[in-house]
PDB file of N, CA and C in Angstrom:
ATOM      1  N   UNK A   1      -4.410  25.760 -12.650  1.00  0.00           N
ATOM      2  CA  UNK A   1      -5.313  24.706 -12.241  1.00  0.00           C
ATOM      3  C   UNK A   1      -5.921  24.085 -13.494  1.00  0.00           C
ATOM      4  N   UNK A   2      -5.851  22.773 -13.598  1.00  0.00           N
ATOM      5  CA  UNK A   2      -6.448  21.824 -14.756  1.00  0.00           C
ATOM      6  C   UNK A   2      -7.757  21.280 -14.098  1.00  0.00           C
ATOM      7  N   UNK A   3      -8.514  21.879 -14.599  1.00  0.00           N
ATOM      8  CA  UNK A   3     -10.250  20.827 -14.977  1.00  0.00           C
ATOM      9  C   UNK A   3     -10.890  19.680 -15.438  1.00  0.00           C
ATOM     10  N   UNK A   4     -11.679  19.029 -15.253  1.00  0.00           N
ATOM     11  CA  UNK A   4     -11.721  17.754 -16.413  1.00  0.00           C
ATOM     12  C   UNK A   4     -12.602  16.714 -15.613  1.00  0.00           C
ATOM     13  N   UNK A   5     -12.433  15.517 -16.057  1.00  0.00           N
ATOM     14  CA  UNK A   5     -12.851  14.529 -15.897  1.00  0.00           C
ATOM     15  C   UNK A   5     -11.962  13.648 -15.729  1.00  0.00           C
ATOM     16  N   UNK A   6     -12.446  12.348 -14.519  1.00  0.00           N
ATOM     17  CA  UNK A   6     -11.181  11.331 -14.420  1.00  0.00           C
ATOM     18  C   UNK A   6     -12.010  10.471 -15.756  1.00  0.00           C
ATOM     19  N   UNK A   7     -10.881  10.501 -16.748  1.00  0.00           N
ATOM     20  CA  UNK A   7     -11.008   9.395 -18.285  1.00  0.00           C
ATOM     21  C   UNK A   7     -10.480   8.224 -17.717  1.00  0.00           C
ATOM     22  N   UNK A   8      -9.492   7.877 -17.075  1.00  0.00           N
ATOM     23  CA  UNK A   8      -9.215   6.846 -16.943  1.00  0.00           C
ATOM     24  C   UNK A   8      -8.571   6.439 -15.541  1.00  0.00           C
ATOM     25  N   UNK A   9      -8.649   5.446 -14.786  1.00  0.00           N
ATOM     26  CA  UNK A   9      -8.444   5.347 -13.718  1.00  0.00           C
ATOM     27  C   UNK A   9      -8.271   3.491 -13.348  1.00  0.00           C
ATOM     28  N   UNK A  10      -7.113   3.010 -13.073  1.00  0.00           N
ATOM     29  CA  UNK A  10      -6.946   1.779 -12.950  1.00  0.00           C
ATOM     30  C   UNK A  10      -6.457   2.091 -11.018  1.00  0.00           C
ATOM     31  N   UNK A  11      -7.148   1.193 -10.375  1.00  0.00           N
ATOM     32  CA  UNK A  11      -6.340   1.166  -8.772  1.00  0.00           C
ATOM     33  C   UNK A  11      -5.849  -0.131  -8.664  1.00  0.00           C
ATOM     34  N   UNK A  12      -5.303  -0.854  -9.724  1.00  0.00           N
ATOM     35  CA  UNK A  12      -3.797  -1.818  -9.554  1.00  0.00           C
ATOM     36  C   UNK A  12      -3.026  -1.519 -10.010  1.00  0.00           C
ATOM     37  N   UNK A  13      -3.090  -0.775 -10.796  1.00  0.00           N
ATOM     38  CA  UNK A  13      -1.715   0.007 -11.210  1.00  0.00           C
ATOM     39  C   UNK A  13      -1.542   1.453 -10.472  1.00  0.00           C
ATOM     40  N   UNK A  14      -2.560   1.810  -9.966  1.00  0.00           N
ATOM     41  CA  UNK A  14      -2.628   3.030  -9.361  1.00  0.00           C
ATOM     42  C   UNK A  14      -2.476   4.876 -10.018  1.00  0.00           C
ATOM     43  N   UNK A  15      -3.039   4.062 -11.488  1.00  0.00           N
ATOM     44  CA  UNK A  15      -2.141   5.520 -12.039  1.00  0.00           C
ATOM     45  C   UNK A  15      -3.915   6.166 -12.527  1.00  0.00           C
ATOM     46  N   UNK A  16      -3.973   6.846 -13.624  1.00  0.00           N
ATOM     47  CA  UNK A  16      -4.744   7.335 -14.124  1.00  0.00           C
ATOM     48  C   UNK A  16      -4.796   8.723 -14.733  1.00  0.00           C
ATOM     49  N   UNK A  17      -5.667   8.804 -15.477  1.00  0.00           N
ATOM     50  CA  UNK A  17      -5.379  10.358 -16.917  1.00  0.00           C
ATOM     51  C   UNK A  17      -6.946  11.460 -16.421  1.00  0.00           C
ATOM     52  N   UNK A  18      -6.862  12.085 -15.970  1.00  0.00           N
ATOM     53  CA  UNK A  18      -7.860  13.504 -16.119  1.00  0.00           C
ATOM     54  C   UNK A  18      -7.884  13.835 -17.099  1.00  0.00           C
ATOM     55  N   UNK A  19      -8.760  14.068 -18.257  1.00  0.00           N
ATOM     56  CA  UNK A  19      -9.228  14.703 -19.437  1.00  0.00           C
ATOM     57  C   UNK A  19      -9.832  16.449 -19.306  1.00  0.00           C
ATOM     58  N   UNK A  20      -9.129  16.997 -19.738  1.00  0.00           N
ATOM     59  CA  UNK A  20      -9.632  18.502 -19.385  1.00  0.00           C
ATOM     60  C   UNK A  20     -10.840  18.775 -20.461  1.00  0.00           C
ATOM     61  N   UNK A  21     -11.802  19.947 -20.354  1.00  0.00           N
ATOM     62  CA  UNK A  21     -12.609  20.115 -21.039  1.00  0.00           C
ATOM     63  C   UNK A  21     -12.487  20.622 -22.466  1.00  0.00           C
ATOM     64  N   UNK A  22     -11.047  20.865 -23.203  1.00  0.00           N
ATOM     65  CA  UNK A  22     -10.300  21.331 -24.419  1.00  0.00           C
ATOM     66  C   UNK A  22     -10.070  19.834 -24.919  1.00  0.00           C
ATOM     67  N   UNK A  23     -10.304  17.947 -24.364  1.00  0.00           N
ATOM     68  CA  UNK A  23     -10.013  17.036 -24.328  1.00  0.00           C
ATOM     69  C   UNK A  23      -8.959  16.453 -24.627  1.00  0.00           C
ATOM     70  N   UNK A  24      -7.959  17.370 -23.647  1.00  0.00           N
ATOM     71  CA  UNK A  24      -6.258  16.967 -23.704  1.00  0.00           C
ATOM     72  C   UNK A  24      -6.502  16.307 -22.060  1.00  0.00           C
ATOM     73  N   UNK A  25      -5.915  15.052 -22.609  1.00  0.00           N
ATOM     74  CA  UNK A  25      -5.280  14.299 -21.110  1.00  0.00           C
ATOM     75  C   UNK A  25      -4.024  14.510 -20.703  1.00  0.00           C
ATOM     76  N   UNK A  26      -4.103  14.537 -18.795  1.00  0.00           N
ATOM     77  CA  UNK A  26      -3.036  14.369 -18.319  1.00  0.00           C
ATOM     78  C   UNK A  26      -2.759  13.290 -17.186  1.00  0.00           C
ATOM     79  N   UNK A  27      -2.224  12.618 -17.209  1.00  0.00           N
ATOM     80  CA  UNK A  27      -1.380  11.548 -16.328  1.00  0.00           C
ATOM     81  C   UNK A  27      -1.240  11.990 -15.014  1.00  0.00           C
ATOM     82  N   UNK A  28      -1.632  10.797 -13.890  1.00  0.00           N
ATOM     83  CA  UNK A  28      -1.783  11.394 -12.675  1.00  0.00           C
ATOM     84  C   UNK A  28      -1.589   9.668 -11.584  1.00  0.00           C
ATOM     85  N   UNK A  29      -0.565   9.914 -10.726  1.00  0.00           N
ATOM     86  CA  UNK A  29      -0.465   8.796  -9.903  1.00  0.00           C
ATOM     87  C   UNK A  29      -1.858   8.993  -8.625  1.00  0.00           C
ATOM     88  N   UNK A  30      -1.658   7.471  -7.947  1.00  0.00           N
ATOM     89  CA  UNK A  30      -2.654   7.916  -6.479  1.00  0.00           C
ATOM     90  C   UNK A  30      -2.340   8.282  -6.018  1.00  0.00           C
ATOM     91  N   UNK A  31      -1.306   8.542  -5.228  1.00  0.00           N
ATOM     92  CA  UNK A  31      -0.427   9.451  -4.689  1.00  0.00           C
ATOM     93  C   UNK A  31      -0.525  10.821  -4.814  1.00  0.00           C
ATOM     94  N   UNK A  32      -0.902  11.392  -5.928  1.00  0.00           N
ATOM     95  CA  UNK A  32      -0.778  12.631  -5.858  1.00  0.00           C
ATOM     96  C   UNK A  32      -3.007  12.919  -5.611  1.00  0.00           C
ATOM     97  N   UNK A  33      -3.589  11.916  -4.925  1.00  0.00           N
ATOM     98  CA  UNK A  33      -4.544  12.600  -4.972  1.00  0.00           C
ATOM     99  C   UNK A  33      -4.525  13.202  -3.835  1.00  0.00           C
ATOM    100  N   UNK A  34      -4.766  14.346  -3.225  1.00  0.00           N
ATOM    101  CA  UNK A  34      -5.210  14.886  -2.642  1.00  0.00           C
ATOM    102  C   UNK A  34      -5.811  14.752  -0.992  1.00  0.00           C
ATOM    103  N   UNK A  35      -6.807  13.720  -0.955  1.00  0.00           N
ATOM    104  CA  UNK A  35      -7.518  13.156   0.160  1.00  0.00           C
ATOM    105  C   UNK A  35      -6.986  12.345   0.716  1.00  0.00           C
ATOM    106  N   UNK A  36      -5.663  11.376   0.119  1.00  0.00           N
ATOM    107  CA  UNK A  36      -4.673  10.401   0.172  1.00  0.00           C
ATOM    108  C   UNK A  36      -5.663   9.386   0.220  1.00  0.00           C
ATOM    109  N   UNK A  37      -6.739   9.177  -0.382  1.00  0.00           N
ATOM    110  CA  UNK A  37      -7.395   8.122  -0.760  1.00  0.00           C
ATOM    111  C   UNK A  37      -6.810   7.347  -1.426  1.00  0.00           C
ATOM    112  N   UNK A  38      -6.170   7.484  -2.555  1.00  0.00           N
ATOM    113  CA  UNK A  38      -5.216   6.226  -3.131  1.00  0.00           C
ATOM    114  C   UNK A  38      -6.730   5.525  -4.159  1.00  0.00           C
ATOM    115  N   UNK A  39      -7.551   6.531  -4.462  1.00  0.00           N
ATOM    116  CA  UNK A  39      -8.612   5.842  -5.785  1.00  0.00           C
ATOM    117  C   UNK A  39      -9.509   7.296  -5.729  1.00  0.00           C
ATOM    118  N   UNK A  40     -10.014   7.337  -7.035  1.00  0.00           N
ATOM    119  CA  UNK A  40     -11.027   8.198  -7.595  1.00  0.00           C
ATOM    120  C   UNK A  40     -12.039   7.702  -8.320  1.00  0.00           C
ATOM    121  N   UNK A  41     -13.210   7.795  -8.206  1.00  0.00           N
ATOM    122  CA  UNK A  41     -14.484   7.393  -9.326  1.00  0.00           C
ATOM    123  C   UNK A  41     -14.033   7.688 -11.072  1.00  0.00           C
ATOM    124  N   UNK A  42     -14.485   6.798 -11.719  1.00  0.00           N
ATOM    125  CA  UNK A  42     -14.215   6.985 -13.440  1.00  0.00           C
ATOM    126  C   UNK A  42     -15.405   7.843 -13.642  1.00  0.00           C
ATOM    127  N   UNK A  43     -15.011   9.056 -14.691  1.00  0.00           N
ATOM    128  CA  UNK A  43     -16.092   9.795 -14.710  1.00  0.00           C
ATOM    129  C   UNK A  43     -16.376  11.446 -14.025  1.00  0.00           C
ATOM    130  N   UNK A  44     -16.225  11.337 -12.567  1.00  0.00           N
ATOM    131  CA  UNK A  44     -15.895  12.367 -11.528  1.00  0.00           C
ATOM    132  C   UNK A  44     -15.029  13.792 -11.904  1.00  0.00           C
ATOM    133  N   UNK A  45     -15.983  14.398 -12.077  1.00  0.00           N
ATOM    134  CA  UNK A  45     -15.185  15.794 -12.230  1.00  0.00           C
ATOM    135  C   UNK A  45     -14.280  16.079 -11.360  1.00  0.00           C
ATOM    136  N   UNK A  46     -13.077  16.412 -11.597  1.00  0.00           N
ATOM    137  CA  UNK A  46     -12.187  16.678 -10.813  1.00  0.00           C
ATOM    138  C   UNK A  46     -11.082  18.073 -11.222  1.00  0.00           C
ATOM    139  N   UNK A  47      -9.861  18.287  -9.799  1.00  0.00           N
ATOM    140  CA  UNK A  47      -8.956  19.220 -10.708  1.00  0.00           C
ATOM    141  C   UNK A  47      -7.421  19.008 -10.095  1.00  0.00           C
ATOM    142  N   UNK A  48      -6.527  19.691 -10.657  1.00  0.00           N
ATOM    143  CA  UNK A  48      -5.472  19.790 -10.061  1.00  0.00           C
ATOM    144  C   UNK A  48      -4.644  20.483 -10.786  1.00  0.00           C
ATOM    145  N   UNK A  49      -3.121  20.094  -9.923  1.00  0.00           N
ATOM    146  CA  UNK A  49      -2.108  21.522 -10.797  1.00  0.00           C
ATOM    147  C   UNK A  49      -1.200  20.870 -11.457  1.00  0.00           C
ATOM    148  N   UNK A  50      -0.525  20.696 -12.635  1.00  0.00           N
ATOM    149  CA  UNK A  50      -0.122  20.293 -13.898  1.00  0.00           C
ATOM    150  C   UNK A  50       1.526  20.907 -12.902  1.00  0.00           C
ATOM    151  N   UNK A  51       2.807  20.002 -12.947  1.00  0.00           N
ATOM    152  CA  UNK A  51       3.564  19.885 -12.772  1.00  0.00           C
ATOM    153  C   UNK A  51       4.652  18.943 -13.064  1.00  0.00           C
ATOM    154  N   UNK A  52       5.509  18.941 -13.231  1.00  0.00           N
ATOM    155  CA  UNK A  52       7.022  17.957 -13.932  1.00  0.00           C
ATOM    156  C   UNK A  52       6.920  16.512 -13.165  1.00  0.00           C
ATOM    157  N   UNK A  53       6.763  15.526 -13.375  1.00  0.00           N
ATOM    158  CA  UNK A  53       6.894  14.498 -12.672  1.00  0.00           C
ATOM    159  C   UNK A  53       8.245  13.753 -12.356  1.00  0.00           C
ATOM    160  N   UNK A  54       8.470  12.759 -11.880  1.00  0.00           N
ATOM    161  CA  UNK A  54       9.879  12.206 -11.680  1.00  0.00           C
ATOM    162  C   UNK A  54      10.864  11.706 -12.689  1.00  0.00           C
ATOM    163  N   UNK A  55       9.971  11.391 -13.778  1.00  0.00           N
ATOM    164  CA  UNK A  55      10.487  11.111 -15.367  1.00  0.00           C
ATOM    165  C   UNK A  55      10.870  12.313 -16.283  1.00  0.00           C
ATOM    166  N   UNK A  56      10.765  13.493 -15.462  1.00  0.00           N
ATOM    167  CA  UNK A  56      10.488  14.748 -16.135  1.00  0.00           C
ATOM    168  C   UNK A  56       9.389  15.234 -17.736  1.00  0.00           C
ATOM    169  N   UNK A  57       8.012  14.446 -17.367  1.00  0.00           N
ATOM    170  CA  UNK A  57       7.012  14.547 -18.326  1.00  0.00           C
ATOM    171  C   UNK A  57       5.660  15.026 -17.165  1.00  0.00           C
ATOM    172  N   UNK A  58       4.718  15.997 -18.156  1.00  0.00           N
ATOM    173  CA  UNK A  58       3.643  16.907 -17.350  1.00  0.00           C
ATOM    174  C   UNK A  58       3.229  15.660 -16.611  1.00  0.00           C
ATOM    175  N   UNK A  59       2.341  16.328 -15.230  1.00  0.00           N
ATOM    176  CA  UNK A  59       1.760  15.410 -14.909  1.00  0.00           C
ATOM    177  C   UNK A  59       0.623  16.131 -13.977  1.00  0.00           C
ATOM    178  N   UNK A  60      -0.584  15.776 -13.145  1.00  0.00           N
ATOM    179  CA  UNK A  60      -1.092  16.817 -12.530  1.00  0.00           C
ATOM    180  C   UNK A  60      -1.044  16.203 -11.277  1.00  0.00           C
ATOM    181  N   UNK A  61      -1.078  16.925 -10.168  1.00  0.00           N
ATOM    182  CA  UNK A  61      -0.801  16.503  -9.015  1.00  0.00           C
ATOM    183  C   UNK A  61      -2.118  17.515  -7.879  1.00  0.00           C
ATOM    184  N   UNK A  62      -1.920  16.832  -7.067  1.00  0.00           N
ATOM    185  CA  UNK A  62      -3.122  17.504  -6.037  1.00  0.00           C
ATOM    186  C   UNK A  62      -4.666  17.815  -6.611  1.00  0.00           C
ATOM    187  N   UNK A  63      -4.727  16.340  -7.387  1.00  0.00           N
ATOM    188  CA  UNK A  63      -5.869  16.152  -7.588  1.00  0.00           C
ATOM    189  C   UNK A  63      -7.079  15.638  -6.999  1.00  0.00           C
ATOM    190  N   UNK A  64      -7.983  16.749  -6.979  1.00  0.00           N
ATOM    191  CA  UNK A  64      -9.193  16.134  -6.059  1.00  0.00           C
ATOM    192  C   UNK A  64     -10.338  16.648  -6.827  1.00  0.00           C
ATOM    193  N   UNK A  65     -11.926  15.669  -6.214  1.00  0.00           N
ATOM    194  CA  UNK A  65     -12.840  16.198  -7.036  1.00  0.00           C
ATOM    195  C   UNK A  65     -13.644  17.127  -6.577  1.00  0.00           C
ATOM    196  N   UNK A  66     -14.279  17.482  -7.513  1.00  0.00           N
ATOM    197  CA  UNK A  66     -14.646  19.182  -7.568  1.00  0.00           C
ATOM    198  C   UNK A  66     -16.423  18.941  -6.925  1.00  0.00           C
ATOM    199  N   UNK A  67     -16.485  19.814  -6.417  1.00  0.00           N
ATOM    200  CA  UNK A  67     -17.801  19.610  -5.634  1.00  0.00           C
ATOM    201  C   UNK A  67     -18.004  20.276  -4.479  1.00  0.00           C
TER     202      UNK A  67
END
């Protein structure tokens, strides 16, 4: 499980990076959030699980925020 903060978060492109608390980012579609909200707050502590994406590069998936 990866920790962090959403660092960056665009919902027209739909993508966005979680910053863990070691301040390594990881790459994360809307799709893989969690609530199937399809958007997250900038800022929002959040987490999820770091897995291979379709390009075969990390990515975290089943991300939701922590609370």
């Amino acid at each position: 499980m990866i920790s962090g903060v959403i660092a960056d978060f665009d919902e027209q492109r739909g993508d966005g990076r979680l910053r863990d608390d070691a301040g390594h980012e990881y790459y994360f579609h809307c799709v893989s959030i969690a609530d199937g909200s399809r958007t997250i707050p900038l800022g929002a502590r959040a987490h999820g699980r770091r897995a291979v994406g379709r390009l075969g590069h990390d990515e975290i998936v089943d991300v939701a925020q922590a609370g």
